[in-house]
Protein backbone atom coordinates (compact mmCIF):
# COMPACT_ATOMS: atom_id res chain seq x y z
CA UNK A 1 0.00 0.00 0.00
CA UNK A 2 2.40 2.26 -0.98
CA UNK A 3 0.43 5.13 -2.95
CA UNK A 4 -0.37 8.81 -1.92
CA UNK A 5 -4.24 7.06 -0.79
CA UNK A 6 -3.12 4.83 1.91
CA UNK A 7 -3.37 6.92 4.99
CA UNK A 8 -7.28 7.84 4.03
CA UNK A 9 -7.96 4.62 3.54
CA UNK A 10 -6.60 2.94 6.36
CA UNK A 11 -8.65 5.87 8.24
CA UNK A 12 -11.71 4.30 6.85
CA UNK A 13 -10.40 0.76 7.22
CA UNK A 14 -10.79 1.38 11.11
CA UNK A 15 -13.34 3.09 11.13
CA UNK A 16 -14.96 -0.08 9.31
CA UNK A 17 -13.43 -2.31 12.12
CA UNK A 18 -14.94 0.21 14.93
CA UNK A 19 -18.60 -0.05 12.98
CA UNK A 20 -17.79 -3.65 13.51
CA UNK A 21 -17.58 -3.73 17.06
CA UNK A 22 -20.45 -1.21 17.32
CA UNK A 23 -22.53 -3.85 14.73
CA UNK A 24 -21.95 -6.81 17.89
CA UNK A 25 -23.85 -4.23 20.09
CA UNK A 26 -27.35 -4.11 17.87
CA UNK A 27 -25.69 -0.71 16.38
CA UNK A 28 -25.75 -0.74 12.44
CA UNK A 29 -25.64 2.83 12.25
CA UNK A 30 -21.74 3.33 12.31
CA UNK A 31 -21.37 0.67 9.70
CA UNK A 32 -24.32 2.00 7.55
CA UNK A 33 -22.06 5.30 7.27
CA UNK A 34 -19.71 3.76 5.57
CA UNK A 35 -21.61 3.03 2.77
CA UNK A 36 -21.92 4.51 -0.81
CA UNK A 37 -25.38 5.36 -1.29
CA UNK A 38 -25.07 4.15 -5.09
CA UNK A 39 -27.49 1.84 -6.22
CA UNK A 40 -24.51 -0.58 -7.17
CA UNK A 41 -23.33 -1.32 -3.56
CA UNK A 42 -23.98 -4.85 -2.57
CA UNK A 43 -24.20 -6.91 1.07
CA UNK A 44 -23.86 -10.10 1.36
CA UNK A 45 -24.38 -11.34 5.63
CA UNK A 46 -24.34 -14.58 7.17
CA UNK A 47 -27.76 -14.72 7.56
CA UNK A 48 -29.27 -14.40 3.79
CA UNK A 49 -28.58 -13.90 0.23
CA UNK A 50 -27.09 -11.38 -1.28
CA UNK A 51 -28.78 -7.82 -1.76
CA UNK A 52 -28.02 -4.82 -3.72
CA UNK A 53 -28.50 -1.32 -3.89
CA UNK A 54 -28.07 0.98 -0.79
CA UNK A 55 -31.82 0.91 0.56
CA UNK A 56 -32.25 -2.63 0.88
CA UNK A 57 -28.41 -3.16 2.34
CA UNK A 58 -29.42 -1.37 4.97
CA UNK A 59 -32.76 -2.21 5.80
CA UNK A 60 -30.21 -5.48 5.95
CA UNK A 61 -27.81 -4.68 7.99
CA UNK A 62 -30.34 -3.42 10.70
CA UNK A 63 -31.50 -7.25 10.37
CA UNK A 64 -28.92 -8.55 10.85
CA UNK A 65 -28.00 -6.45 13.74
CA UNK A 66 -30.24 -7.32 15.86
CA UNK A 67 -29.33 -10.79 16.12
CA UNK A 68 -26.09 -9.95 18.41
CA UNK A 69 -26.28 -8.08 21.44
CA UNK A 70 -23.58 -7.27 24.11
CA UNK A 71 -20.52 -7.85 22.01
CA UNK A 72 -17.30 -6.69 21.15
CA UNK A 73 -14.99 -7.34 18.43
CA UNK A 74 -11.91 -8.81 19.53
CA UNK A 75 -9.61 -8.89 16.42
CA UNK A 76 -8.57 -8.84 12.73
CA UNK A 77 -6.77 -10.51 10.99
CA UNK A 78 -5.80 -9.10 7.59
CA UNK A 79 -5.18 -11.63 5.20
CA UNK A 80 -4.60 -9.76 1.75
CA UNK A 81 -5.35 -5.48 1.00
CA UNK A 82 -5.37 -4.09 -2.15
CA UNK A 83 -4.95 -0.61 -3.01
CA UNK A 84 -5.40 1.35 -6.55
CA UNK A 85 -5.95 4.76 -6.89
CA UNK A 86 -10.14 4.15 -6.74
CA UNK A 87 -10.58 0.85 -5.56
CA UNK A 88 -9.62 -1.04 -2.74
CA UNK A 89 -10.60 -4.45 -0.94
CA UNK A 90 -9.24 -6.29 2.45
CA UNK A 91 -9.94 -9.76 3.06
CA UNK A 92 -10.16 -10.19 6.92
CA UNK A 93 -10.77 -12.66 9.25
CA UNK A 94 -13.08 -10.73 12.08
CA UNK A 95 -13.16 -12.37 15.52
CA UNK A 96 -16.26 -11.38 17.58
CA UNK A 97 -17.46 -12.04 20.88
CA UNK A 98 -21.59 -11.87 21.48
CA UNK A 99 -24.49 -12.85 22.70
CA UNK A 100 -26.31 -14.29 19.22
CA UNK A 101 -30.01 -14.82 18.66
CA UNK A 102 -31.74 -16.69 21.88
CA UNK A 103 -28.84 -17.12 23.42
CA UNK A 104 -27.87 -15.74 26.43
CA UNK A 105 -23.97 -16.54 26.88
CA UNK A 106 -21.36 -14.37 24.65
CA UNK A 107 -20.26 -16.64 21.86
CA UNK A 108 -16.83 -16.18 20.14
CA UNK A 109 -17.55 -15.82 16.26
CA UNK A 110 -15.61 -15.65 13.24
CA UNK A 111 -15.98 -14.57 10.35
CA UNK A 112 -14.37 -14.35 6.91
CA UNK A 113 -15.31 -11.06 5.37
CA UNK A 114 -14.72 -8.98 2.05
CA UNK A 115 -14.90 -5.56 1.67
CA UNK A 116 -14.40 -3.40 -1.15
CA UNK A 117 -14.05 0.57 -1.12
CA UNK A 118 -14.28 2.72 -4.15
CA UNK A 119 -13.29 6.11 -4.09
CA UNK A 120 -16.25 8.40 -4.65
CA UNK A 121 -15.23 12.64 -4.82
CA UNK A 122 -12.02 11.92 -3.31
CA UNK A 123 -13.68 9.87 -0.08
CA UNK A 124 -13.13 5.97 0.45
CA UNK A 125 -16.87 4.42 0.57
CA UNK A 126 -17.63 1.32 0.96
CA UNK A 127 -19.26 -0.61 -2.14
CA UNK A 128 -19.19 -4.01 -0.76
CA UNK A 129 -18.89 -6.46 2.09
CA UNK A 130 -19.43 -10.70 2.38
CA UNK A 131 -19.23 -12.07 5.82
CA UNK A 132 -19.65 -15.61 6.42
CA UNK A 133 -18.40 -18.19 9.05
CA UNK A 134 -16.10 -20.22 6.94
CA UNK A 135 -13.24 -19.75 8.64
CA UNK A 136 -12.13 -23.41 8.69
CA UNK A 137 -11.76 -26.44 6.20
CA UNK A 138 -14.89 -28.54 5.87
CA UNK A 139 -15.50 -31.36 4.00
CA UNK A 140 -17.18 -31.40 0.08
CA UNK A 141 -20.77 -32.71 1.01
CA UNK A 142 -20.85 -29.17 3.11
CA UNK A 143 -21.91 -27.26 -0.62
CA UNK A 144 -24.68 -29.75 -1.08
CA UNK A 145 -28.32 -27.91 -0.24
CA UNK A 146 -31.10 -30.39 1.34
CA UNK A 147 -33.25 -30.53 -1.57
């Protein structure tokens, strides 16, 4: 990451991991923010398909949020970033700790999650994020869908 860009976007690369933490506390809001408000931005969460276009990632994302409650984030782990001068994506592994659905306890999660920035009127937004909870080798048969 070696181009006049980087500090900016590791500005908004934190602030992405702080809307994280908020997002394990029932708060979408900060992560919401980050967002482009083009109709092109996509979401895709752990708990449903993908969905596109800035109204109906959030309505989303404040789904999704309030499935965890009383959480923190704990860590990431940067696997690979990418920088050009108007895109940029991070492949992370986010550890979380929350208390999920029903359940009462906080349960560690993890999560392996894509995000994608574009640069829109000189300010990193973000375009698109994928979070699931494949963060470990399974076997084939785990692709096939109960039919």
């Amino acid at each position: 990451m070696s181009n006049e860009s980087t500090p900016d976007l590791e500005t908004v690369i934190e602030q992405n991991h702080r809307a994280v933490d908020e997002f394990t506390r029932g708060n979408n809001k900060p992560l919401e923010a980050l967002y482009s408000r083009r109709d092109d931005v996509t979401l895709g969460n752990p708990f449903g398909p993908f969905v596109r276009g800035f109204d109906a990632v959030a309505k989303t994302m404040e789904r999704a949020a309030t499935v965890y409650r009383d959480g923190h984030a704990t860590g990431f782990d940067t696997i690979a970033t990418c920088v050009t001068p108007d895109m940029a994506f991070t492949v992370e592994t986010e550890r979380l700790e929350a208390k999920i659905g029903g359940r009462g306890e906080i349960t560690p999660v993890s999560l392996r999650c894509t995000s994608i920035f574009r640069r829109e009127d000189g300010v990193w937004k973000l375009v698109h994020r994928h979070a699931d909870p494949i963060t470990a080798p399974r076997e084939a048969e785990s692709v096939i869908q109960p039919q």
